[in-house]
C-alpha atoms as a PDB file:
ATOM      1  CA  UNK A   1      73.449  42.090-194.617  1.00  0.00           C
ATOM      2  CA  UNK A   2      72.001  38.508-195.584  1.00  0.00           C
ATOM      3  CA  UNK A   3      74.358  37.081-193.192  1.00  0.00           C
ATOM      4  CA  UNK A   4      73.461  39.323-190.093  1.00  0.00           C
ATOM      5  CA  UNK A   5      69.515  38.272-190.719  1.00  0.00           C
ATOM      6  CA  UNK A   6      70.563  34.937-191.099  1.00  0.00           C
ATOM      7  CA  UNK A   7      72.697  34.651-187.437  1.00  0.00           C
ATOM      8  CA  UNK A   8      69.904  36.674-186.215  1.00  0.00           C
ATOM      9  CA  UNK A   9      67.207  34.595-187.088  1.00  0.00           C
ATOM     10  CA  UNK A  10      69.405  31.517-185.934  1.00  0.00           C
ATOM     11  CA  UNK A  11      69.465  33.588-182.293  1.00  0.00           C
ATOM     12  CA  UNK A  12      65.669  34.220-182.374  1.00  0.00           C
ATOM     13  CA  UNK A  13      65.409  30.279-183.037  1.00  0.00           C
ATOM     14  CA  UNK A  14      67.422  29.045-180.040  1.00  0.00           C
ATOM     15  CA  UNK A  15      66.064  31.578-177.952  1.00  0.00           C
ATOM     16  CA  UNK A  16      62.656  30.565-178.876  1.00  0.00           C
ATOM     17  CA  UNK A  17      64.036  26.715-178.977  1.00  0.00           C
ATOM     18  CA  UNK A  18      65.320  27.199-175.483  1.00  0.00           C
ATOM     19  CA  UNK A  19      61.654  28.806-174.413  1.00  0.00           C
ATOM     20  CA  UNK A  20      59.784  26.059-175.374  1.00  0.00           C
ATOM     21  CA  UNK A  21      62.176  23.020-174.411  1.00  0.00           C
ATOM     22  CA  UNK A  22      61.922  24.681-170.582  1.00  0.00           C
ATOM     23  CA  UNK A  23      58.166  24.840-170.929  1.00  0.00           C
ATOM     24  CA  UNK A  24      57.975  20.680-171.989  1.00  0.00           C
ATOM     25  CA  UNK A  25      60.287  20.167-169.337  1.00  0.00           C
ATOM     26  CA  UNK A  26      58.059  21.770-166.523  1.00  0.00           C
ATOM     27  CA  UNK A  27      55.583  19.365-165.780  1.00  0.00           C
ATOM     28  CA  UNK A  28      58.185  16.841-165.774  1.00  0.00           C
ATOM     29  CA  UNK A  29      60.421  18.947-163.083  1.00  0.00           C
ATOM     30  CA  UNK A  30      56.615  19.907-161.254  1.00  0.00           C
ATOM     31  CA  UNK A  31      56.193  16.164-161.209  1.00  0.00           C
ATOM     32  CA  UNK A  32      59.824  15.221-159.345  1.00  0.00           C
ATOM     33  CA  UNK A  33      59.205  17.839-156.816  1.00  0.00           C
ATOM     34  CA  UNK A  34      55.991  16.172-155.798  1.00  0.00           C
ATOM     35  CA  UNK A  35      57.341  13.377-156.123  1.00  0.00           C
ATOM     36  CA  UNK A  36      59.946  13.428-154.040  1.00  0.00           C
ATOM     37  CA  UNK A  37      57.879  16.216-151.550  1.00  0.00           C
ATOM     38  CA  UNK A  38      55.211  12.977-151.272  1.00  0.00           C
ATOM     39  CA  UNK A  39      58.152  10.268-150.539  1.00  0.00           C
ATOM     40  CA  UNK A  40      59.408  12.640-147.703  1.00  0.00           C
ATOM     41  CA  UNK A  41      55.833  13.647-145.838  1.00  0.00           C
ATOM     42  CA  UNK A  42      54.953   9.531-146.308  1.00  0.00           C
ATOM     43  CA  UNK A  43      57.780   9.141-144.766  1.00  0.00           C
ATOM     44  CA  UNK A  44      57.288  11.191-141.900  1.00  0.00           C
ATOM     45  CA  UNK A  45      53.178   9.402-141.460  1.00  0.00           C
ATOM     46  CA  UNK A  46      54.896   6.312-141.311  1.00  0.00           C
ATOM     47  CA  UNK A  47      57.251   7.097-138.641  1.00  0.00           C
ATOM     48  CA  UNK A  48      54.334   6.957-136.144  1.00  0.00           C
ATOM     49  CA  UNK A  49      53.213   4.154-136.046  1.00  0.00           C
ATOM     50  CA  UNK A  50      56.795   2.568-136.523  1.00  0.00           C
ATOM     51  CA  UNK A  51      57.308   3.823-133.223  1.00  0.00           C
ATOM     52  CA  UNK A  52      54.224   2.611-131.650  1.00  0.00           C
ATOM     53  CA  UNK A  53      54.626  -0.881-132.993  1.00  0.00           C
ATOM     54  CA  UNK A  54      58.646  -0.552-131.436  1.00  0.00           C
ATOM     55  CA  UNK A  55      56.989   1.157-128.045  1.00  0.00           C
ATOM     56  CA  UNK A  56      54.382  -1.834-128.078  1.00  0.00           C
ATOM     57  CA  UNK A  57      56.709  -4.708-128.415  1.00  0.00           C
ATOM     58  CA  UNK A  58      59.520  -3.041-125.730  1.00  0.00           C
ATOM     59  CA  UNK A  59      56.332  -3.103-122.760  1.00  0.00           C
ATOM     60  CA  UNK A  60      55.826  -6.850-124.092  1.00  0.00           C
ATOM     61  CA  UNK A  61      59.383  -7.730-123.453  1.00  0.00           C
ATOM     62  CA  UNK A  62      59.198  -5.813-119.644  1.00  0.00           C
ATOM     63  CA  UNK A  63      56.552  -7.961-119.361  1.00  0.00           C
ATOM     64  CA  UNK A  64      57.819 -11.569-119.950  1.00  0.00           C
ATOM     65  CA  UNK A  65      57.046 -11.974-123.584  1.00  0.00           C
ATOM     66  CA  UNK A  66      60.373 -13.111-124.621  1.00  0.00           C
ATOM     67  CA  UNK A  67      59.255 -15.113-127.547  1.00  0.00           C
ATOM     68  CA  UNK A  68      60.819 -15.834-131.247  1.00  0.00           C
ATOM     69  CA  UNK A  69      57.618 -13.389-132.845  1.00  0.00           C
ATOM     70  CA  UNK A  70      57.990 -10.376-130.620  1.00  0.00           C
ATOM     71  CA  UNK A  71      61.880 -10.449-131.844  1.00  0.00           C
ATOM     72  CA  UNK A  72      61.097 -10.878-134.872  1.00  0.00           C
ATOM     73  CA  UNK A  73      58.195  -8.063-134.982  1.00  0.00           C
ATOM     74  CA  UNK A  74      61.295  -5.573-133.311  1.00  0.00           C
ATOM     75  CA  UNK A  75      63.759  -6.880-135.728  1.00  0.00           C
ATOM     76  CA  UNK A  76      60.870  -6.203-138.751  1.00  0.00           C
ATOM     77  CA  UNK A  77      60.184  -2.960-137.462  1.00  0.00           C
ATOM     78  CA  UNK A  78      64.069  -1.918-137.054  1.00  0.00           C
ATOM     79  CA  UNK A  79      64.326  -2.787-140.686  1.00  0.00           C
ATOM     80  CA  UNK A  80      61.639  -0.659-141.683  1.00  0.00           C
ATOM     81  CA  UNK A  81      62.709   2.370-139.264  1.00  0.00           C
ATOM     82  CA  UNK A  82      66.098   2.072-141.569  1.00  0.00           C
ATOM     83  CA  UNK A  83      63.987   2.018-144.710  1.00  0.00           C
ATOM     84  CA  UNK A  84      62.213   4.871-143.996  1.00  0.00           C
ATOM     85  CA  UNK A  85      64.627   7.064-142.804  1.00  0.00           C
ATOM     86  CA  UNK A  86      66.729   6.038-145.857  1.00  0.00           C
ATOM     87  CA  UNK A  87      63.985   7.025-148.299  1.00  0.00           C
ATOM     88  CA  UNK A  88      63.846  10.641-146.649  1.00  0.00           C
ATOM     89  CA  UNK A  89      67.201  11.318-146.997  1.00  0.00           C
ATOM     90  CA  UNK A  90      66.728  10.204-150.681  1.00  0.00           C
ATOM     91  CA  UNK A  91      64.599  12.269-151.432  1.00  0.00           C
ATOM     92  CA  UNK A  92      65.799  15.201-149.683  1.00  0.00           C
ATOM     93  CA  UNK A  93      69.107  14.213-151.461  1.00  0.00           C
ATOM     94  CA  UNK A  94      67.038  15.348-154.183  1.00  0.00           C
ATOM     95  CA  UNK A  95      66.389  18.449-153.198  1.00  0.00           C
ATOM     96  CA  UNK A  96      69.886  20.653-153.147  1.00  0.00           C
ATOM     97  CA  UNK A  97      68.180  23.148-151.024  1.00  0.00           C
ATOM     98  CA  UNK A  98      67.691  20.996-148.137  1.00  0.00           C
ATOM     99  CA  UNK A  99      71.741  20.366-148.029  1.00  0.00           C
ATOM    100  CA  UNK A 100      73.312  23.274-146.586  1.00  0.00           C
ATOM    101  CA  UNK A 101      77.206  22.649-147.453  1.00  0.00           C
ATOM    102  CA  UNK A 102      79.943  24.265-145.998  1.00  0.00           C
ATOM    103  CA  UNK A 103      83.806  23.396-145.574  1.00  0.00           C
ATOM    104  CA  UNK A 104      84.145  19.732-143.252  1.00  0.00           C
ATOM    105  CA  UNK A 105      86.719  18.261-141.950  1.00  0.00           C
ATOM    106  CA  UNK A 106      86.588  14.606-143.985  1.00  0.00           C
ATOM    107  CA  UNK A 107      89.209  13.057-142.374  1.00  0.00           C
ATOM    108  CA  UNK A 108      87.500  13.206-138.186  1.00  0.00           C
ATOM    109  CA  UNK A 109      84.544  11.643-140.177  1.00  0.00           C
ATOM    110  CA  UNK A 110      86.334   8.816-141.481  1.00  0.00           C
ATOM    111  CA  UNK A 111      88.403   8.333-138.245  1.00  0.00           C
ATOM    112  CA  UNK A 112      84.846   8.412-135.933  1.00  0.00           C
ATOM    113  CA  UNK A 113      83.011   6.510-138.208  1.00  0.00           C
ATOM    114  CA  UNK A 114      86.014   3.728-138.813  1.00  0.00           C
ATOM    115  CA  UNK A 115      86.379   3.879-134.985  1.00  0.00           C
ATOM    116  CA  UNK A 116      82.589   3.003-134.791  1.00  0.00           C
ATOM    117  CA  UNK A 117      82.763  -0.039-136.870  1.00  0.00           C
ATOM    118  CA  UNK A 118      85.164  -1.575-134.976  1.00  0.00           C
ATOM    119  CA  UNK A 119      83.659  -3.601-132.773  1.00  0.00           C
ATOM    120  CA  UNK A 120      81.210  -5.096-136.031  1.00  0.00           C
ATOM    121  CA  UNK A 121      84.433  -5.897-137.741  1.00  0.00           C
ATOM    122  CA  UNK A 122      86.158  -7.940-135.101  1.00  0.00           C
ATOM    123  CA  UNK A 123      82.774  -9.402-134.296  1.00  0.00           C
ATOM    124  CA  UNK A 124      82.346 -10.650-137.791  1.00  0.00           C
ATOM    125  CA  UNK A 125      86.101 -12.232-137.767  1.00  0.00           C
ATOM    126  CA  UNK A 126      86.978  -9.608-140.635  1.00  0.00           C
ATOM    127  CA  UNK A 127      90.928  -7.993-141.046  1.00  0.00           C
ATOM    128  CA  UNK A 128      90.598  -4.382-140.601  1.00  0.00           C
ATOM    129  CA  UNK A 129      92.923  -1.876-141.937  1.00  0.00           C
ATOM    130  CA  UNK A 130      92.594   2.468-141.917  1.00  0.00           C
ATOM    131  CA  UNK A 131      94.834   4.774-143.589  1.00  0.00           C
ATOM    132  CA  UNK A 132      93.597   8.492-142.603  1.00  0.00           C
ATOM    133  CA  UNK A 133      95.193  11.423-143.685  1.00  0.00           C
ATOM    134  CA  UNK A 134      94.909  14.238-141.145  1.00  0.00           C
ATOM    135  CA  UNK A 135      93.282  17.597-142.173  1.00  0.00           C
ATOM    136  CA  UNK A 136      91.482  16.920-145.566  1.00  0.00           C
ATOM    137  CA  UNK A 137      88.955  19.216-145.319  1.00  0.00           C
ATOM    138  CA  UNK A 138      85.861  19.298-148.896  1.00  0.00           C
ATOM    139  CA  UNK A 139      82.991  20.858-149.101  1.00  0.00           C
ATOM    140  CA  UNK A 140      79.395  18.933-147.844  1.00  0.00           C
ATOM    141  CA  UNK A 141      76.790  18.482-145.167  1.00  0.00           C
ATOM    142  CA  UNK A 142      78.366  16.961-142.375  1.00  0.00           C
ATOM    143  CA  UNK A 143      75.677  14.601-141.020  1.00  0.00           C
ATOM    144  CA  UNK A 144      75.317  13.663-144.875  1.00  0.00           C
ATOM    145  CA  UNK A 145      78.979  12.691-145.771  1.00  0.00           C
ATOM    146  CA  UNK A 146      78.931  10.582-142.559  1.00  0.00           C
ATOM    147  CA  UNK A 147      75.831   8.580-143.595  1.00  0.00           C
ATOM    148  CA  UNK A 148      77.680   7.971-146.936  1.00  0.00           C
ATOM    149  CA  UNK A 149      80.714   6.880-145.021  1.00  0.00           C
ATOM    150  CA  UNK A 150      79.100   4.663-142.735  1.00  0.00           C
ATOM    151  CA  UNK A 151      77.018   3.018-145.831  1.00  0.00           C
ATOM    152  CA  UNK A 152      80.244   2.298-147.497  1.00  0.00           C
ATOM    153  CA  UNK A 153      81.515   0.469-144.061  1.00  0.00           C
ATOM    154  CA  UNK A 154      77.916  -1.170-143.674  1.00  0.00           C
ATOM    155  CA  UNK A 155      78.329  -2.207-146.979  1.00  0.00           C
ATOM    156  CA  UNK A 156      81.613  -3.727-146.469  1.00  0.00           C
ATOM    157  CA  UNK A 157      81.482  -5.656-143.645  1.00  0.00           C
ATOM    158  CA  UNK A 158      78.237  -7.200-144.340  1.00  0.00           C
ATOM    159  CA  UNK A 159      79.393  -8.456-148.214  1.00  0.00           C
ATOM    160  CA  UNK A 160      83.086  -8.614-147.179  1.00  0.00           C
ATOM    161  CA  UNK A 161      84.040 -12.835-147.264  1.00  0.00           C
ATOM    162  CA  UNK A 162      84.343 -14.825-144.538  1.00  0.00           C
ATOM    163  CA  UNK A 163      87.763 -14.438-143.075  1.00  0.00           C
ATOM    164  CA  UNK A 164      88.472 -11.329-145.445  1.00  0.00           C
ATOM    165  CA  UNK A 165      89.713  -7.818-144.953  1.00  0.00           C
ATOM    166  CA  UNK A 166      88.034  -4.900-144.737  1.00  0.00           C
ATOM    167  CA  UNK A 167      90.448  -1.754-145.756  1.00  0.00           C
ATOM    168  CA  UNK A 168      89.770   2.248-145.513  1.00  0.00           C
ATOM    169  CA  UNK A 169      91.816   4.633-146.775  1.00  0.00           C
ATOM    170  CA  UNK A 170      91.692   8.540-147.219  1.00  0.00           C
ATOM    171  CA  UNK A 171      94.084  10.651-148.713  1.00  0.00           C
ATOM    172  CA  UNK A 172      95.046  13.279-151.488  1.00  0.00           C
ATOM    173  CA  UNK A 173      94.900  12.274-155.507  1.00  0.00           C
ATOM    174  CA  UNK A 174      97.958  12.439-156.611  1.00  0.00           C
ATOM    175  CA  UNK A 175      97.216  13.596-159.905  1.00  0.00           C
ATOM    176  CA  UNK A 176      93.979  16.024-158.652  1.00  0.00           C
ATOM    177  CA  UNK A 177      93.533  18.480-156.065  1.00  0.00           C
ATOM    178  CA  UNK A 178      90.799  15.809-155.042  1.00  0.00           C
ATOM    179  CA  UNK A 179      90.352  14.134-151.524  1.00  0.00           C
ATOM    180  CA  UNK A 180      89.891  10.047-152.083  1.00  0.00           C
ATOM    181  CA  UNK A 181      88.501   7.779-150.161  1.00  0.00           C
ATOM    182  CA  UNK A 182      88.598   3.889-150.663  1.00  0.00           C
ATOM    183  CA  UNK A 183      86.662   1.748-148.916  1.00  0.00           C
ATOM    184  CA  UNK A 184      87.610  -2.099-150.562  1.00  0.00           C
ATOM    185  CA  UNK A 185      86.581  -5.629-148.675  1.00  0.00           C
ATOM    186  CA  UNK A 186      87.091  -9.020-150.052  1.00  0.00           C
ATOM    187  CA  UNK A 187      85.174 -10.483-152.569  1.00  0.00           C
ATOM    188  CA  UNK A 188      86.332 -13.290-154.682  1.00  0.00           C
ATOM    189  CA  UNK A 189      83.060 -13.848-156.521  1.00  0.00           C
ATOM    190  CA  UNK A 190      83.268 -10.372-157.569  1.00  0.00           C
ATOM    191  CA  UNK A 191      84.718 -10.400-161.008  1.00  0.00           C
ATOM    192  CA  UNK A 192      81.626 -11.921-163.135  1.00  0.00           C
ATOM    193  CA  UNK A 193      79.411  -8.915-161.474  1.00  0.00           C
ATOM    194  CA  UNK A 194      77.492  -6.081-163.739  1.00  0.00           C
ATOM    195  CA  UNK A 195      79.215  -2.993-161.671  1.00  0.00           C
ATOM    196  CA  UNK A 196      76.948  -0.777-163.921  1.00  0.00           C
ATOM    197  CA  UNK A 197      73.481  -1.488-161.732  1.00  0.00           C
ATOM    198  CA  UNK A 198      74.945  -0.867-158.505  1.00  0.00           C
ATOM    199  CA  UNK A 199      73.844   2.372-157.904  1.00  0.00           C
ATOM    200  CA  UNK A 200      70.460   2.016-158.684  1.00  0.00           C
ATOM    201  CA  UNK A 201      67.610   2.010-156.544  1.00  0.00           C
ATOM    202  CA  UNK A 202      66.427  -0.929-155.089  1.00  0.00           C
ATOM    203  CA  UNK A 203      68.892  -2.650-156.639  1.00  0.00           C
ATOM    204  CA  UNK A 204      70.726  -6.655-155.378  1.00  0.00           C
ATOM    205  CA  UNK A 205      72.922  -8.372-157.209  1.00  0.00           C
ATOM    206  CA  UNK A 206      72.030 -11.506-155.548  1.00  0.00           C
ATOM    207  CA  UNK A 207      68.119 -11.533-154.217  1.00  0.00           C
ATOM    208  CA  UNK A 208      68.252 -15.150-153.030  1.00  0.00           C
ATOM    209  CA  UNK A 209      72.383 -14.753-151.476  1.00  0.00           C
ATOM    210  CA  UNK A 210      71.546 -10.653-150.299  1.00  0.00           C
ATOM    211  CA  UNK A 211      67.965 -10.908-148.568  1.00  0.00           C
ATOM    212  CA  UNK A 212      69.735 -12.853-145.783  1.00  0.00           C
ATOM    213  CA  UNK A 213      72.156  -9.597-145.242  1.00  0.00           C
ATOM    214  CA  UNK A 214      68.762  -7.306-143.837  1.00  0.00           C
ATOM    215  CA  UNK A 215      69.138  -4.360-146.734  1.00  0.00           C
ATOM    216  CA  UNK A 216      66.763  -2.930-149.301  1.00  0.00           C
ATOM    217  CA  UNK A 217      69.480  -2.268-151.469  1.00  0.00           C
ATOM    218  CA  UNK A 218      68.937   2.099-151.008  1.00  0.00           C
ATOM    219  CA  UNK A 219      72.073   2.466-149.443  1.00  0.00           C
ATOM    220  CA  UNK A 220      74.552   2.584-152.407  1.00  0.00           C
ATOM    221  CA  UNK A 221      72.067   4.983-154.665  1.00  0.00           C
ATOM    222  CA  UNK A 222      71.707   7.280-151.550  1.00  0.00           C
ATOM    223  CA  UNK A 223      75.331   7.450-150.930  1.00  0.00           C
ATOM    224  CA  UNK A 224      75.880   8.524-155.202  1.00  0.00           C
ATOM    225  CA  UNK A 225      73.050  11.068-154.968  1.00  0.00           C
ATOM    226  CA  UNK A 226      74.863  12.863-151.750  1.00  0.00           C
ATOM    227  CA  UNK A 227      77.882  12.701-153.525  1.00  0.00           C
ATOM    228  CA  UNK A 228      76.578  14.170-156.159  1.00  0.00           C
ATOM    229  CA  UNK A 229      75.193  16.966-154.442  1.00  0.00           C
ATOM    230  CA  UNK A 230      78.394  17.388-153.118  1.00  0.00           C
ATOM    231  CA  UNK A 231      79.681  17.935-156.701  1.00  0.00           C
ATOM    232  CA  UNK A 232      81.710  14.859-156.265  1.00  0.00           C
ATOM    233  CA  UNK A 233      81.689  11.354-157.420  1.00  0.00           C
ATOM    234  CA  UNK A 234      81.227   7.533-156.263  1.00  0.00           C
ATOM    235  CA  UNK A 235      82.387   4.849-158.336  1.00  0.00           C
ATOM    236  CA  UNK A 236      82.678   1.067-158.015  1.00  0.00           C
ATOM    237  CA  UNK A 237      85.141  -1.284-159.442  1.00  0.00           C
ATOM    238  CA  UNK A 238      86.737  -5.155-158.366  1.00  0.00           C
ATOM    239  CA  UNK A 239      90.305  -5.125-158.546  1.00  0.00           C
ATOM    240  CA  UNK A 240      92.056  -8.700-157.730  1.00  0.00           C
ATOM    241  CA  UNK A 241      90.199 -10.276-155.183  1.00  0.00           C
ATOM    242  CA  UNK A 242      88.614  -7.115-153.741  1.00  0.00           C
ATOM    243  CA  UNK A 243      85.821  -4.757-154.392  1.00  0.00           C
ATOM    244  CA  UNK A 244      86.694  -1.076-154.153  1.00  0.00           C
ATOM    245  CA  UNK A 245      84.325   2.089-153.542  1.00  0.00           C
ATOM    246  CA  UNK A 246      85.997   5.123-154.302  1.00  0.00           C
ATOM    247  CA  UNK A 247      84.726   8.827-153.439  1.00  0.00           C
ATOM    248  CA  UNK A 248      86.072  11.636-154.945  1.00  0.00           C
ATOM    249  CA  UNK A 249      85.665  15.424-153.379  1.00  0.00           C
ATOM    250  CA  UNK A 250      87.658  18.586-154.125  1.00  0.00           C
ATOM    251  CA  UNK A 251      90.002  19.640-151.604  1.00  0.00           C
ATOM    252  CA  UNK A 252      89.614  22.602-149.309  1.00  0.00           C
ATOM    253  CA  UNK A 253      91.538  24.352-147.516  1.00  0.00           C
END
């Protein structure tokens, strides 16, 4: 009898322990949402007048002004365009119920989005190798898996070395029922590099070397947080003279 009170009052603890733990954790949750609710409706104010600046400086180029500040004023406002739009997705990322996911065919996302990076690769002098594997179909938001793709390209070819080789490859774990993709470029100074911060927000290895590439160092952390939403994963590692993104997302048939 003593022990059945006893694992009963232990039930009417974690019961009551798991009560109170979901009330602390409220306002923290309450606070994410609106978080991440303000991040996507700033977002959408500052689209605006993104687009008026862009509109403004397109009539001055119809009209003659050709100069060095009006490009750089479209090239500013470009960069911000990206940022915003980047930030929205993040947060939406966020926000499972904004993704809905359904069965996609990985491998014609790959093959468009390789195909589209084509002409940037030979442009920038860079060795470029796909390996698709037809029919690998996971489970994700299609517009969504392709902005991770085309990160991981971006990516690439803009920290790939000079002269180096850009490589893609999809296909089936051999171990798992998982669908891999590797995305790898060269980088020789890769191997003294703390892999563990790459993901995070904001985040450059190399301020003074990376602000010359144009990002804001979102891309990576958006790319993890779709994956994640995706129920997969997105890891980084340098192997030889090469730095490797791999994505990992179960198979469907």
């Amino acid at each position: 009898m003593a022990l059945v009170l006893g694992i009963g009052a232990l039930i009417v603890f974690a019961l009551v322990l798991i009560l109170v733990s979901g009330k602390a954790i409220e306002p923290i949750t309450d606070t994410y949402h609106k978080q991440q609710e303000f991040i996507t409706n700033a977002g959408h104010e500052l689209k605006t007048p993104l687009a008026v600046i862009s509109a403004n400086t397109e009539m001055e180029e119809m009209l003659g002004n050709n100069s060095e500040w009006n490009q750089s004023t479209k090239e500013q406002v470009d960069k911000l365009t990206k940022l915003v739009n980047r930030l929205i997705s993040l947060a939406r990322a966020g926000e499972t119920g904004e993704l809905t996911l359904s069965k996609v065919d990985f491998s014609k996302i790959v093959e468009q989005s390789t195909q589209d990076f084509k002409s940037i690769m030979k442009k920038n002098d860079l060795a470029y190798q796909v390996s698709v594997r037809e029919g690998l179909n996971v489970i994700a938001e299609k517009h969504s898996l392709t902005e991770v793709v085309n990160i991981l390209l971006d990516n690439a070819q803009k920290y790939c070395d000079p002269h180096g080789k850009v490589r893609v490859e999809l296909t089936k774990g051999t171990w798992s029922k998982n669908v891999i993709l590797r995305v790898s470029n060269t980088y020789t100074e890769g191997k003294n590099i703390n892999y563990g911060h790459f993901f995070d927000r904001f985040y450059r290895e190399d301020e003074s070397h990376n602000s010359k590439k144009g990002g804001f160092g979102i891309g990576l952390a958006m790319a993890r947080e779709l994956i994640q939403v995706f129920k997969g994963k997105l890891s980084v590692s340098h192997k030889g003279e090469n730095i490797v993104f791999t994505v990992s997302l179960k198979s469907v048939k």
